[in-house]
Protein backbone atom coordinates (compact mmCIF):
# COMPACT_ATOMS: atom_id res chain seq x y z
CA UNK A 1 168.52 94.08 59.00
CA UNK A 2 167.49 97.62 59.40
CA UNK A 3 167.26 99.83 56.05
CA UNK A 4 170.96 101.34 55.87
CA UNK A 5 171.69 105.36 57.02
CA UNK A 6 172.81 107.58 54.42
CA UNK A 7 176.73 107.38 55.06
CA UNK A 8 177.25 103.69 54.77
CA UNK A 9 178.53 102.81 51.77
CA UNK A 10 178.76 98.92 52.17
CA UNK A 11 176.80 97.32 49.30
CA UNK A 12 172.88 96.58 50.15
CA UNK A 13 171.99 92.98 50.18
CA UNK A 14 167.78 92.48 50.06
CA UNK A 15 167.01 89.28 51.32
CA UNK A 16 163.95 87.78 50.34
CA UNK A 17 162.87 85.28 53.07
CA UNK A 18 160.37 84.12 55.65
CA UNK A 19 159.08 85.64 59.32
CA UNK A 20 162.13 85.90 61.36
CA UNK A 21 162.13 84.43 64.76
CA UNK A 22 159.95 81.22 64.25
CA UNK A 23 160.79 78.13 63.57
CA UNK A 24 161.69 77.27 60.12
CA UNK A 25 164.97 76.58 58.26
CA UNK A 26 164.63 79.66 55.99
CA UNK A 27 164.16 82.00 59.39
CA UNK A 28 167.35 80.30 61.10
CA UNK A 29 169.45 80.29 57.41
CA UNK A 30 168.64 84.54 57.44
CA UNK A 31 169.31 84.88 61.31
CA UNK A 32 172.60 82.73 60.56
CA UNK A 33 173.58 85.23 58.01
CA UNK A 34 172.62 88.54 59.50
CA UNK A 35 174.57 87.52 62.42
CA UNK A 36 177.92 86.43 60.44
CA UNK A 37 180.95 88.34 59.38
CA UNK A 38 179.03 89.42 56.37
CA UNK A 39 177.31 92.05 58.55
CA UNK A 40 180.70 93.87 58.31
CA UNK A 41 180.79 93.71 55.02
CA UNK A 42 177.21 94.15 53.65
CA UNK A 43 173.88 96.35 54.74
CA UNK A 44 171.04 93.06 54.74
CA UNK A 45 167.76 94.48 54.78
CA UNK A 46 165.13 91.83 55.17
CA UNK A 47 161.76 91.66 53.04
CA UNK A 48 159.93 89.25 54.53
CA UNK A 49 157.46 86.81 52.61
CA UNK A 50 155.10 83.92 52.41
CA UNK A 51 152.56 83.17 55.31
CA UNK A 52 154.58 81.04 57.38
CA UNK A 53 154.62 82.10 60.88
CA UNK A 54 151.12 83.52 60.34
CA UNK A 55 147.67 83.09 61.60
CA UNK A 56 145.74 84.44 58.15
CA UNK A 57 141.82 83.75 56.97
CA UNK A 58 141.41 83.53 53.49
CA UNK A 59 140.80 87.03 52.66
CA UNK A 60 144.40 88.25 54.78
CA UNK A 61 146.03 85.50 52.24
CA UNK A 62 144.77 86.90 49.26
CA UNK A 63 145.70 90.63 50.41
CA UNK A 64 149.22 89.80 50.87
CA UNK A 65 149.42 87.85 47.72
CA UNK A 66 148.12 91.10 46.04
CA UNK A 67 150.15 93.71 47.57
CA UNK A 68 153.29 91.92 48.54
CA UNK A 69 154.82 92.27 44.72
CA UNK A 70 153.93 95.81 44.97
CA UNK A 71 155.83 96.15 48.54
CA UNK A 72 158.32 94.97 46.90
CA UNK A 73 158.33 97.13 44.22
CA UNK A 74 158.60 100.22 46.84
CA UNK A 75 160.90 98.90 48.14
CA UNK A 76 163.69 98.18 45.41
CA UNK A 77 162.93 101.58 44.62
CA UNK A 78 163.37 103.02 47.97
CA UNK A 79 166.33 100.76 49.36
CA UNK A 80 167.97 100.25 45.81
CA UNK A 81 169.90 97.39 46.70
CA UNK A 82 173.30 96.17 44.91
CA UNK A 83 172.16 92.54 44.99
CA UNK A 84 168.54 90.71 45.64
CA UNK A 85 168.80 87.10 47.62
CA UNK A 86 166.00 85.23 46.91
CA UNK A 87 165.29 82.20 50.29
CA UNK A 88 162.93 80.10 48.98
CA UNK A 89 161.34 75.82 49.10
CA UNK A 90 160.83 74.58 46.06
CA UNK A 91 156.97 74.07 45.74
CA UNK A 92 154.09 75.32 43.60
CA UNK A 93 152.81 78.03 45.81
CA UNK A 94 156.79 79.19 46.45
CA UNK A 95 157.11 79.10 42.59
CA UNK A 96 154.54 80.84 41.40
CA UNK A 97 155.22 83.65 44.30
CA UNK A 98 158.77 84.07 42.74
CA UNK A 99 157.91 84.28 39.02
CA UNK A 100 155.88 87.27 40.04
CA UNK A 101 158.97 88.89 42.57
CA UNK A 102 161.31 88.08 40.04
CA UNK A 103 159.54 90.34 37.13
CA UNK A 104 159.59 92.51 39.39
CA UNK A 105 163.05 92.50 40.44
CA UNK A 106 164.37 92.44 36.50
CA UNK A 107 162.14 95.06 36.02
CA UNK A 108 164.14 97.09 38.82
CA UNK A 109 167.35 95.86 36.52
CA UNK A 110 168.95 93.86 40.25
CA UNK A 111 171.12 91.31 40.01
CA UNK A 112 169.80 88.18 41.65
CA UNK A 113 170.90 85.22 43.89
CA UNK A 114 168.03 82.20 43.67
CA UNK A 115 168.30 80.33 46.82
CA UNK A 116 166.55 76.87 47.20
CA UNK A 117 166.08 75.66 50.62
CA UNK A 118 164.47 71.78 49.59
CA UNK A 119 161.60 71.23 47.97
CA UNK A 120 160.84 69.07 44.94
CA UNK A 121 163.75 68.37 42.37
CA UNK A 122 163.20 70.76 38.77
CA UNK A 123 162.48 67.20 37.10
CA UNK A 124 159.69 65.85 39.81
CA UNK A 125 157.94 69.63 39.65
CA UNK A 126 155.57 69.42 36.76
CA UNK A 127 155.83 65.51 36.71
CA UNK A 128 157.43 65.45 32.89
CA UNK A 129 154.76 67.87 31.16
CA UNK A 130 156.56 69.40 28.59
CA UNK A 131 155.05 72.77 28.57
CA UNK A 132 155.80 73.06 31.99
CA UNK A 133 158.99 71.83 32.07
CA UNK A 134 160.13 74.43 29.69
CA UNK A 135 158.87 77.08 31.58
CA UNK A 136 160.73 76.00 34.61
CA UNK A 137 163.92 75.91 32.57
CA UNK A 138 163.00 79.78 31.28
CA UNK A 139 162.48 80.42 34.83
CA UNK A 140 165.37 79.16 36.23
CA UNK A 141 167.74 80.60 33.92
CA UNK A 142 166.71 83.60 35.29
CA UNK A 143 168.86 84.42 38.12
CA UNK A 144 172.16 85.66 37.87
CA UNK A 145 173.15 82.93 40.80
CA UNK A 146 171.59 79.75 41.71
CA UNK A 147 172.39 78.24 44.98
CA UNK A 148 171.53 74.89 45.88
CA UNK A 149 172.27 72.51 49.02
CA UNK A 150 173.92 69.41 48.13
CA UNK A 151 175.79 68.01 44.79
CA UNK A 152 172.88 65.93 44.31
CA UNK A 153 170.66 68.90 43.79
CA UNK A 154 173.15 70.24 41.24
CA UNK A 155 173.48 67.52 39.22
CA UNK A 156 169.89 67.71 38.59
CA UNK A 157 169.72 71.62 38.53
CA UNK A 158 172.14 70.92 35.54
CA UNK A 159 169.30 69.95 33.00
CA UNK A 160 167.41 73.29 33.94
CA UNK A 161 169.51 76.07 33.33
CA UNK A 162 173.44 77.14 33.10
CA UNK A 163 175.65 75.30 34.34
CA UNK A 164 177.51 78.65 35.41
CA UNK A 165 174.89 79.32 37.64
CA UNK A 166 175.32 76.94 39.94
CA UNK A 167 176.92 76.67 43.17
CA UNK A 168 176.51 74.52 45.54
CA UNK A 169 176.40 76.17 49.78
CA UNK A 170 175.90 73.49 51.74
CA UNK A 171 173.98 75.23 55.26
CA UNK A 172 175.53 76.11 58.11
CA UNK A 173 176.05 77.23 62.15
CA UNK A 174 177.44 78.95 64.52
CA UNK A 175 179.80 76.08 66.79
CA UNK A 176 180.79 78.35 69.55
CA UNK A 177 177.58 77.47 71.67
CA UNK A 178 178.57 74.12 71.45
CA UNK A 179 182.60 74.33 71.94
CA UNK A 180 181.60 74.02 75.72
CA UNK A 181 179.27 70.95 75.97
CA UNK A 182 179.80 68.53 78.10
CA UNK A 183 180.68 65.07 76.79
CA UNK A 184 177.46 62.80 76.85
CA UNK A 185 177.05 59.73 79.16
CA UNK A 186 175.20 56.99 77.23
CA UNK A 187 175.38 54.89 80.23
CA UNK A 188 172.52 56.73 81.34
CA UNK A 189 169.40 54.45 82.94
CA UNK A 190 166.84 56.78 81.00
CA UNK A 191 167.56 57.34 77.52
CA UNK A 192 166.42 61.26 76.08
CA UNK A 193 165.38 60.21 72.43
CA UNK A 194 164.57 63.83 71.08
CA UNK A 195 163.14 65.69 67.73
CA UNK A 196 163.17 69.52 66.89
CA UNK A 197 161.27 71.37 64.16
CA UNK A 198 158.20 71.84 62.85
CA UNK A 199 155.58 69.38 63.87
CA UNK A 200 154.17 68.49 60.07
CA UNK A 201 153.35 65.92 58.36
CA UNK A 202 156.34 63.72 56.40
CA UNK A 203 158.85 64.45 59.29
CA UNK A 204 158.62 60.89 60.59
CA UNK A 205 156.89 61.90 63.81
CA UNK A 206 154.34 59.71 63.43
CA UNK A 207 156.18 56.42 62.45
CA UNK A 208 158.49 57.75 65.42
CA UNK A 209 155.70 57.43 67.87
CA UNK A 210 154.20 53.97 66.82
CA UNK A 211 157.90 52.81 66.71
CA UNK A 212 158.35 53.65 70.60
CA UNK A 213 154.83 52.58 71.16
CA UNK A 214 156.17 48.99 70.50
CA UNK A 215 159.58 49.59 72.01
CA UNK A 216 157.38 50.39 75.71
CA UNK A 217 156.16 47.24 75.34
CA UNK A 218 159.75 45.53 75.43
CA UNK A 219 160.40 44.86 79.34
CA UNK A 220 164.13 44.67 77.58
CA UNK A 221 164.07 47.80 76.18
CA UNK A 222 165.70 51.11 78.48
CA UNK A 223 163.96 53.41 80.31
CA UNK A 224 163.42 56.36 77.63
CA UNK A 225 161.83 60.40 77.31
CA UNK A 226 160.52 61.38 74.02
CA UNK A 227 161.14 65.14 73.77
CA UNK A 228 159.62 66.69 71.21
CA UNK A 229 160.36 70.34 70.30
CA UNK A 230 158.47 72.76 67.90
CA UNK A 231 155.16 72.94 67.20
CA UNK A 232 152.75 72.72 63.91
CA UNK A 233 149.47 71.36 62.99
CA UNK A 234 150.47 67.70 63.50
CA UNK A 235 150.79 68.31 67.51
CA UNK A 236 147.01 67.43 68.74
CA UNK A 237 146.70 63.95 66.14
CA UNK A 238 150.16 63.31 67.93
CA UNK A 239 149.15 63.25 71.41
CA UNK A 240 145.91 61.89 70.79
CA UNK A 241 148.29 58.81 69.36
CA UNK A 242 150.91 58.91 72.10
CA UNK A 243 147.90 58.51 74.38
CA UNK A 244 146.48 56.00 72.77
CA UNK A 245 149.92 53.82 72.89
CA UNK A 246 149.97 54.50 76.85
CA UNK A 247 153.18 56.69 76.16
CA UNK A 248 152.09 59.98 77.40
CA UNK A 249 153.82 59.77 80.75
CA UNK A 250 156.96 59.14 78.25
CA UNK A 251 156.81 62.26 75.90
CA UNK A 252 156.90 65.47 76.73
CA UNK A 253 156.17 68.67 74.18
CA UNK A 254 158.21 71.42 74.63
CA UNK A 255 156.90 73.91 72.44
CA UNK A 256 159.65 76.18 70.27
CA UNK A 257 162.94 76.75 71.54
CA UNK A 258 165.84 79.04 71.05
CA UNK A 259 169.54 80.58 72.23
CA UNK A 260 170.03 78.87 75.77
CA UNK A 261 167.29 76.66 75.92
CA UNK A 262 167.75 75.08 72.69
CA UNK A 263 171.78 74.59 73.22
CA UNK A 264 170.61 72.76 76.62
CA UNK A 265 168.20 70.54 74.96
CA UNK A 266 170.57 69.32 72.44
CA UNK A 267 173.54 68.93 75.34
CA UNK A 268 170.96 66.71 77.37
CA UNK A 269 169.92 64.52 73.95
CA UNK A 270 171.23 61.20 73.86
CA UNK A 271 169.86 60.27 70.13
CA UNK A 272 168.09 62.40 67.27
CA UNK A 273 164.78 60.72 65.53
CA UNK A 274 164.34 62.32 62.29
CA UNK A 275 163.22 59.92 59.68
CA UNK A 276 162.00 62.66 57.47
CA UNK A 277 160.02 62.07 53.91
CA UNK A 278 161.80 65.29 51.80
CA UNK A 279 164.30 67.36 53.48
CA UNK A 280 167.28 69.86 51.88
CA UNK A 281 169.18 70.44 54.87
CA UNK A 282 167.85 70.95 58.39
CA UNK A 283 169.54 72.71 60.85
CA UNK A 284 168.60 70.53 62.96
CA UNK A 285 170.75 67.93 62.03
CA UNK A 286 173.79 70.12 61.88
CA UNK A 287 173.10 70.97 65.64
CA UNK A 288 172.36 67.68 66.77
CA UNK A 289 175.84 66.70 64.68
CA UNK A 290 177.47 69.53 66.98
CA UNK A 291 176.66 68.82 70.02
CA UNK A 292 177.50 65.49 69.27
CA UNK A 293 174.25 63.78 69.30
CA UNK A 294 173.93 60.77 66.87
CA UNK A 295 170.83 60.63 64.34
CA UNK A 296 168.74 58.25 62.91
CA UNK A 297 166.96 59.68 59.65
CA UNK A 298 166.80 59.02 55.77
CA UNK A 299 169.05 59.28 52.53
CA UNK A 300 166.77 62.37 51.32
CA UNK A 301 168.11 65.89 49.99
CA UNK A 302 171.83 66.92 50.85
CA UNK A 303 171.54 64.22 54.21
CA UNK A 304 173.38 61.39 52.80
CA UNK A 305 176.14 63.89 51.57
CA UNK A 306 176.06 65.16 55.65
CA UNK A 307 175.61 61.66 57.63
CA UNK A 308 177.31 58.53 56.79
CA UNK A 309 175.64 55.47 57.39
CA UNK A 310 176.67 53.63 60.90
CA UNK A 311 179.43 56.50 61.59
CA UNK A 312 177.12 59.49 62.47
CA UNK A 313 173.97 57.06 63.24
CA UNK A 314 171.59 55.04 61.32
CA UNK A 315 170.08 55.57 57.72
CA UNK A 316 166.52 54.23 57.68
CA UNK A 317 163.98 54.26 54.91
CA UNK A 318 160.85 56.62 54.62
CA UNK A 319 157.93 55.64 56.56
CA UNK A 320 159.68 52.22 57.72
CA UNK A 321 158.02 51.49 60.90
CA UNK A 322 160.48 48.49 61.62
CA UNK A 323 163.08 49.55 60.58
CA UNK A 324 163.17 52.63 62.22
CA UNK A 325 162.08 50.38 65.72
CA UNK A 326 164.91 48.14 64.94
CA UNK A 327 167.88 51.13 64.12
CA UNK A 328 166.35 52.82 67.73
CA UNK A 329 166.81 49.55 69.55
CA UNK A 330 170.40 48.40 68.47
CA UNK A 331 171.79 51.95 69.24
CA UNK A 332 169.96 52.24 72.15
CA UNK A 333 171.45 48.86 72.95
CA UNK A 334 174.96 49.62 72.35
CA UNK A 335 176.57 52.52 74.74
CA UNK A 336 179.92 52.05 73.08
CA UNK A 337 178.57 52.56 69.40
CA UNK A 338 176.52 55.73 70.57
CA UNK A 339 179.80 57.33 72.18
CA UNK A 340 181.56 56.84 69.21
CA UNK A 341 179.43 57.74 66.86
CA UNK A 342 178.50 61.12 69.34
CA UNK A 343 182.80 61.63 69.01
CA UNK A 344 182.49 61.58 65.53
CA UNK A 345 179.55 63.36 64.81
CA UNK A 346 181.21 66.38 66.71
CA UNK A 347 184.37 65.81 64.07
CA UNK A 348 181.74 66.06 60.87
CA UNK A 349 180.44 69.76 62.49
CA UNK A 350 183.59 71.08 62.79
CA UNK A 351 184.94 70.22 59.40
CA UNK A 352 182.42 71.23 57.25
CA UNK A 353 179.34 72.69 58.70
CA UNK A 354 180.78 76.04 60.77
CA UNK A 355 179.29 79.48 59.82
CA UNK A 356 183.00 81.05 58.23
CA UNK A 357 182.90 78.68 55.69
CA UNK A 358 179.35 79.48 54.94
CA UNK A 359 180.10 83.41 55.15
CA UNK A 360 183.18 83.16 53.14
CA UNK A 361 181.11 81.14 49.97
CA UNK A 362 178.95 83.74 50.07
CA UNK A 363 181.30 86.98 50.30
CA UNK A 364 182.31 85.12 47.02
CA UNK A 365 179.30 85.06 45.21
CA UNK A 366 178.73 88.79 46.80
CA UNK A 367 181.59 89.91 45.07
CA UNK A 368 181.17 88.55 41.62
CA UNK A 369 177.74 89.64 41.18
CA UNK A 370 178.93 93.07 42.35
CA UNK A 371 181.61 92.71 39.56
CA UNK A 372 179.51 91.99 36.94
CA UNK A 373 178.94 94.76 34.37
């Protein structure tokens, strides 16, 4: 991550990417690759954008919107890098950041890798306006490389720009942490129902909490902990809820967490709530698949291509109060089904979501961009 000394001659990789070291699925998809096998082959120097991460007032915002392009400017010039990676989310203010980077980038004569961490879908973005629409598809036929998450995504990225762009990366982690966990009792007489990331709005924190608020009320219903990890703007409304629904002596915030303390929380989890709105594909779920904790959550972005329906958990719908209560109460209800599942879920990881695989697709795309005349 450091700017590379004068007698390495490994090609320069600029990533283009978030804060490191906070919580956020861009931060943990750079960290992932930094620390990979890639490292041996490539010098990644980071360049870090957007705001998130960041306490800023207005006028700090509209500073770095001004000078950031030009930072980057400086610093293609002073780096020269073989190959500029683009980690992005596909909204409006992402967008309009990268139109601006990316002049600036072709201007600089870099090849490019466009890297699309969730978001809207190209044909949701402008809602049909035809202007628009075109511009998108100028804009995304931009990039040398487009990478997206899931085949879903690509079948859609497919109206927008070349199809030889495309390729599809699905994310990834490191499974060593979790070749040592210990195999999960769900005969347990207090259940750890758990959630980590960033404590926003569409997650499905909210319907999470009213669901347990009625589940307390069940004298049939285990013993449970709600542990909640992260933190965002949606933590005070949350425990002024959970205290309203006479749960606050059930759930517990635990703020951020990372290396050691995160692997622990995960071993101790007995079942994943994530019912979010719009995902691409969280890293939490490909932890909580590791360490062999089952999920319930929603067919949105790459999920459905990552958990199947009644073998990995439960698929609910969006903001489906009942049925998320109901899908928390059978598997809460069924020890068997949850030890299965938790056997299974481990199986998923392991074939498809380790970080070689994810370092090897991208060696690949390394090397024909550094190919290319």
């Amino acid at each position: 991550m450091n700017e590379p000394s004068s007698g390495d001659n490994k090609p320069i990789i600029l990533m283009l990417g978030t804060q490191l070291g906070i919580v956020s699925g861009v931060a943990t998809h750079l960290e992932q690759l930094f620390n990979s096998p890639l490292q041996k082959k490539y010098n990644f120097v980071h360049f870090e954008i957007g705001g998130q991460g960041k306490q800023e007032k207005i006028l700090g915002k509209i500073k770095r919107f001004i000078l950031s392009p030009l930072q980057l400017l400086v610093m293609l010039h002073k780096v020269n890098p073989d190959i500029v990676h683009f980690n992005t989310s596909f909204d409006a203010k992402a967008f309009w950041r990268d139109t601006v980077y990316f002049f600036v980038t072709r201007l600089s004569g870099k090849k490019t890798v466009y890297q699309v961490h969730g978001g809207a879908l190209p044909n949701e973005f402008f809602r049909g306006h035809k202007l628009l629409n075109n511009f998108l598809k100028r804009f995304l036929r931009t990039p040398d490389v487009i990478v997206v998450l899931s085949f879903i995504e690509q079948r859609i990225y497919y109206e927008f720009c070349r199809p030889s762009q495309l390729r599809v990366i699905p994310n990834a982690i490191d499974l060593e942490p979790y070749a040592k966990s210990l195999e999960k009792n769900f005969n347990k007489k207090i259940f750890n129902l758990v959630y980590l990331g960033s404590l926003t709005p569409g997650k499905g924190l909210t319907e999470t909490v009213e669901a347990l608020g009625i589940l307390n009320k069940d004298t049939k219903f285990p013993d449970f902990r709600y542990l909640i990890a992260g933190t965002g703007k949606l933590e005070v409304p949350l425990k002024n809820r959970i205290k309203e629904l006479n749960l606050q002596d059930k759930v517990e915030f635990l703020g951020p967490l990372f290396g050691s303390n995160k692997w622990r929380f995960w071993n101790d989890a007995h079942l994943f709530i994530f019912p979010s709105h719009s995902e691409g594909l969280p890293y939490s779920l490909l932890e909580s698949l590791a360490s062999g904790t089952p999920v319930i959550t929603t067919a949105v972005g790459a999920i459905p291509e990552v958990v199947e329906d009644k073998t990995h958990g439960l698929l609910v719908k969006p903001g489906d109060v009942e049925g998320l209560t109901n899908a928390i109460k059978l598997l809460i209800s069924s020890p068997d089904r949850l030890k299965t599942q938790s056997l299974n879920c481990i199986k998923r990881a392991h074939e498809f979501y380790g970080i070689i695989r994810l370092a090897d697709q991208f060696d690949e795309i390394y090397q024909f961009l550094l190919r290319m005349e």
